[in-house]
N, C-alpha and C. Protein backbone atom coordinates (compact mmCIF):
# COMPACT_ATOMS: atom_id res chain seq x y z
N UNK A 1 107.03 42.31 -6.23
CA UNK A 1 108.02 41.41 -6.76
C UNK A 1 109.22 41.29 -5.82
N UNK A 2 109.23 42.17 -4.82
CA UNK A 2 110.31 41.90 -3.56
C UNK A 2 110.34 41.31 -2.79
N UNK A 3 108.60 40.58 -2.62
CA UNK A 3 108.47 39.29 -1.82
C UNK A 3 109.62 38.51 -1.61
N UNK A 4 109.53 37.70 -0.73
CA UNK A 4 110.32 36.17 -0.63
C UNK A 4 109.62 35.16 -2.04
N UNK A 5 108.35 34.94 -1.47
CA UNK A 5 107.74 34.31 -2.63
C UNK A 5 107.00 35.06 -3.33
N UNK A 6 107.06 36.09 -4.52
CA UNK A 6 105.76 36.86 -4.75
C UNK A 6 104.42 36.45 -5.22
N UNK A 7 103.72 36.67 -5.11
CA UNK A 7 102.24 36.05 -5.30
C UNK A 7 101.01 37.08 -5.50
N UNK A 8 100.54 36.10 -6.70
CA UNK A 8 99.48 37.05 -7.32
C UNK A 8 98.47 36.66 -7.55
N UNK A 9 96.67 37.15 -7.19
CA UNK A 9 95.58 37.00 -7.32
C UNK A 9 94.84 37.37 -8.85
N UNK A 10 94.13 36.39 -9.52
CA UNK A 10 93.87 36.82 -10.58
C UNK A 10 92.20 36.10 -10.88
N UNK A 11 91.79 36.82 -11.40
CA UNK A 11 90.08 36.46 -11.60
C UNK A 11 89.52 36.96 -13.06
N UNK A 12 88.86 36.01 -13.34
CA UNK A 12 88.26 35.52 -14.88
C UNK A 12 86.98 35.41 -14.53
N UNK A 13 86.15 35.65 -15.78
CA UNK A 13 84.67 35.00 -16.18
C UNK A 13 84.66 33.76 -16.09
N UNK A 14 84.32 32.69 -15.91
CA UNK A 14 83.98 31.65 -16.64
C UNK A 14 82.50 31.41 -17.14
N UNK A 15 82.43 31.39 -18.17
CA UNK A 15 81.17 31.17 -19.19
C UNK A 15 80.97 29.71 -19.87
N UNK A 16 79.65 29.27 -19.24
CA UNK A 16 79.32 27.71 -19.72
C UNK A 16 78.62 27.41 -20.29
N UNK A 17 77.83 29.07 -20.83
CA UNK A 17 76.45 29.02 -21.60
C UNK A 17 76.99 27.59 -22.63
N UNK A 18 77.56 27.99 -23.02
CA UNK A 18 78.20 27.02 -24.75
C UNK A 18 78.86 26.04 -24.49
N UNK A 19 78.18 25.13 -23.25
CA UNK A 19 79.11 24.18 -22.72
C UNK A 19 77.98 23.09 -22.67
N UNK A 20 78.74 21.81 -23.10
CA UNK A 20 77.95 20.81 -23.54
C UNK A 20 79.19 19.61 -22.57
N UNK A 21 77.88 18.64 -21.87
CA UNK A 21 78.34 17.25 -21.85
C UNK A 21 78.05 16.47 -21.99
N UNK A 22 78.29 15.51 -22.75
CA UNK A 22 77.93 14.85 -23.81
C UNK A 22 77.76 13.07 -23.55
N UNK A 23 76.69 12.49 -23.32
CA UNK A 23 76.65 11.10 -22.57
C UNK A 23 77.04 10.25 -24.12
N UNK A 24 77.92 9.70 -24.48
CA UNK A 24 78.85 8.70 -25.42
C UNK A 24 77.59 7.41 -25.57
N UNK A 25 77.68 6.56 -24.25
CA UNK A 25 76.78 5.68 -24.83
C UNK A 25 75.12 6.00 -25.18
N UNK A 26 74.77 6.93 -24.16
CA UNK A 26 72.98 7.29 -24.74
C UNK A 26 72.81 8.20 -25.75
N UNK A 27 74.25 8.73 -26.68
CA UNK A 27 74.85 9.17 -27.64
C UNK A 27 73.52 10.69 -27.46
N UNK A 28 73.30 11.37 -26.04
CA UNK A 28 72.83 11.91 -26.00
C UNK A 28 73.35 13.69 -24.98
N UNK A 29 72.79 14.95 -25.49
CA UNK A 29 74.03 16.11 -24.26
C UNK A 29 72.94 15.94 -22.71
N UNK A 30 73.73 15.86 -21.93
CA UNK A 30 73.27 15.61 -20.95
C UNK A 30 73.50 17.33 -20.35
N UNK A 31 72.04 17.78 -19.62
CA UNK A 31 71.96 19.31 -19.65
C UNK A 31 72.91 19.20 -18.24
N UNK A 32 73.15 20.63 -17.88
CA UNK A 32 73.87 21.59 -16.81
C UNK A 32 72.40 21.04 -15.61
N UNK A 33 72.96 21.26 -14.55
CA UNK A 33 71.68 21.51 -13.23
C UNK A 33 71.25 22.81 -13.57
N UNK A 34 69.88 22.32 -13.20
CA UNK A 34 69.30 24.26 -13.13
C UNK A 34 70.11 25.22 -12.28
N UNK A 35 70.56 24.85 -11.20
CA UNK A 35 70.98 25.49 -10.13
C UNK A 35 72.44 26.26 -10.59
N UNK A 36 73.10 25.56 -11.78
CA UNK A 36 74.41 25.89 -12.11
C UNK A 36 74.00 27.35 -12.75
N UNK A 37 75.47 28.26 -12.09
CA UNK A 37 75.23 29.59 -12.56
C UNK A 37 76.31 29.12 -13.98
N UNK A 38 75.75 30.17 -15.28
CA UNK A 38 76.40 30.05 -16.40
C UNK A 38 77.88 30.97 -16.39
N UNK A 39 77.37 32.09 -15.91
CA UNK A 39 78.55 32.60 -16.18
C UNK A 39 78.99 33.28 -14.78
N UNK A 40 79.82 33.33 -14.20
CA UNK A 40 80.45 33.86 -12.74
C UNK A 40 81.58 33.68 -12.44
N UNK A 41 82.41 34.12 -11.42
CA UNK A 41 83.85 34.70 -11.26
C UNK A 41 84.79 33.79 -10.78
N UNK A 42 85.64 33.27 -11.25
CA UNK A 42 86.65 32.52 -10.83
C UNK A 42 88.43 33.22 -10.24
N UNK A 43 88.60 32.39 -9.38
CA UNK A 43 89.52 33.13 -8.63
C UNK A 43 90.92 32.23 -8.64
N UNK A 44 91.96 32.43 -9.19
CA UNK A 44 92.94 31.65 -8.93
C UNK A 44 94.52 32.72 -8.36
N UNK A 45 95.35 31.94 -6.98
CA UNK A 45 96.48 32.39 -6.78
C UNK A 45 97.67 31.75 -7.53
N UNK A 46 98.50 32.54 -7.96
CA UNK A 46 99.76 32.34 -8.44
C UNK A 46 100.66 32.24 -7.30
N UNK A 47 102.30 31.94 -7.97
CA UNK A 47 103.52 31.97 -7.08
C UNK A 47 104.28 32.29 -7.87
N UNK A 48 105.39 32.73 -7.58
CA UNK A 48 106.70 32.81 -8.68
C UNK A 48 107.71 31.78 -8.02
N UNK A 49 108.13 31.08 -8.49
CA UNK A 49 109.23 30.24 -8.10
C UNK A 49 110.23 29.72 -9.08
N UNK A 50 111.31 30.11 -9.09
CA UNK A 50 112.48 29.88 -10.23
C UNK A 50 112.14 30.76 -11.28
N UNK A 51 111.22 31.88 -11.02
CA UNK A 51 110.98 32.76 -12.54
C UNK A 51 110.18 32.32 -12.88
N UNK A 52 109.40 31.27 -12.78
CA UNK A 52 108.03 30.90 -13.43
C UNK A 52 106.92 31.09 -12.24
N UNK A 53 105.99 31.87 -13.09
CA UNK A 53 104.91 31.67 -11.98
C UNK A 53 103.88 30.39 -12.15
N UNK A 54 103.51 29.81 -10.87
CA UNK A 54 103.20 28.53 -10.78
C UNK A 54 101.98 28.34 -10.43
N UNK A 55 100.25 27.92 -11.10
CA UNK A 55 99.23 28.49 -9.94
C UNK A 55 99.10 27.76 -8.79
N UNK A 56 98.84 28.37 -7.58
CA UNK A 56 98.97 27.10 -6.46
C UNK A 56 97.80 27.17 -5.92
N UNK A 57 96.21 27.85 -6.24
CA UNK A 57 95.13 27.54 -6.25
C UNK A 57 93.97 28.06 -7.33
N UNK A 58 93.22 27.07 -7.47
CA UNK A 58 91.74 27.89 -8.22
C UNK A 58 90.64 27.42 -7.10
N UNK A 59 89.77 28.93 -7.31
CA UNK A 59 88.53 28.50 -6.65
C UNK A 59 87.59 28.70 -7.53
N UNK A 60 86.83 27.47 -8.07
CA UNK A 60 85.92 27.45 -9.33
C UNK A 60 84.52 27.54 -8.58
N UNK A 61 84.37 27.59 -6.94
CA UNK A 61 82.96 27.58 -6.85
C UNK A 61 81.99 28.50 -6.83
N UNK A 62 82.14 29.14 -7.90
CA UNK A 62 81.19 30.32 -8.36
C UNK A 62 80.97 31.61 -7.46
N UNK A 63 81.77 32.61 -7.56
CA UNK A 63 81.65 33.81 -7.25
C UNK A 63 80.53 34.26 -7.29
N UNK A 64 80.63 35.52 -7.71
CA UNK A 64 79.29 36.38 -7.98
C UNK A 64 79.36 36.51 -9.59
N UNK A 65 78.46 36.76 -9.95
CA UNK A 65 77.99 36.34 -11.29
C UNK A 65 79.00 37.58 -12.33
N UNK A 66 79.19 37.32 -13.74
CA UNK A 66 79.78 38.46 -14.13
C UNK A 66 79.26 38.80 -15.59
């Protein structure tokens, strides 16, 4: 927190098993690619600036699985 800018790395699951998208007009769920992993690691950096920390990246393209 003594940084100039302090900055912080933070990583989540993301889970899509229960994830639906949904085509409106062929009023039909349109599936995931096979290739899509369901559940694996997402990575996003923070900043603090004015006391709020701000995120200033995500990387959603699938880590290693979790």
């Amino acid at each position: 927190m003594e940084a100039q800018t302090p900055t912080a790395t933070l990583s989540d699951c993301v889970d899509l098993s229960a994830y639906e998208t949904y085509d409106v007009k062929a009023k039909k769920i349109i599936p995931l690619p096979t290739e899509q992993p369901l559940r694996y690691v997402m990575t996003a950096t923070a900043q603090r600036w004015d006391g709020r920390w701000m995120v200033t990246d995500i990387n959603t393209q699938g880590g290693t699985e979790c």
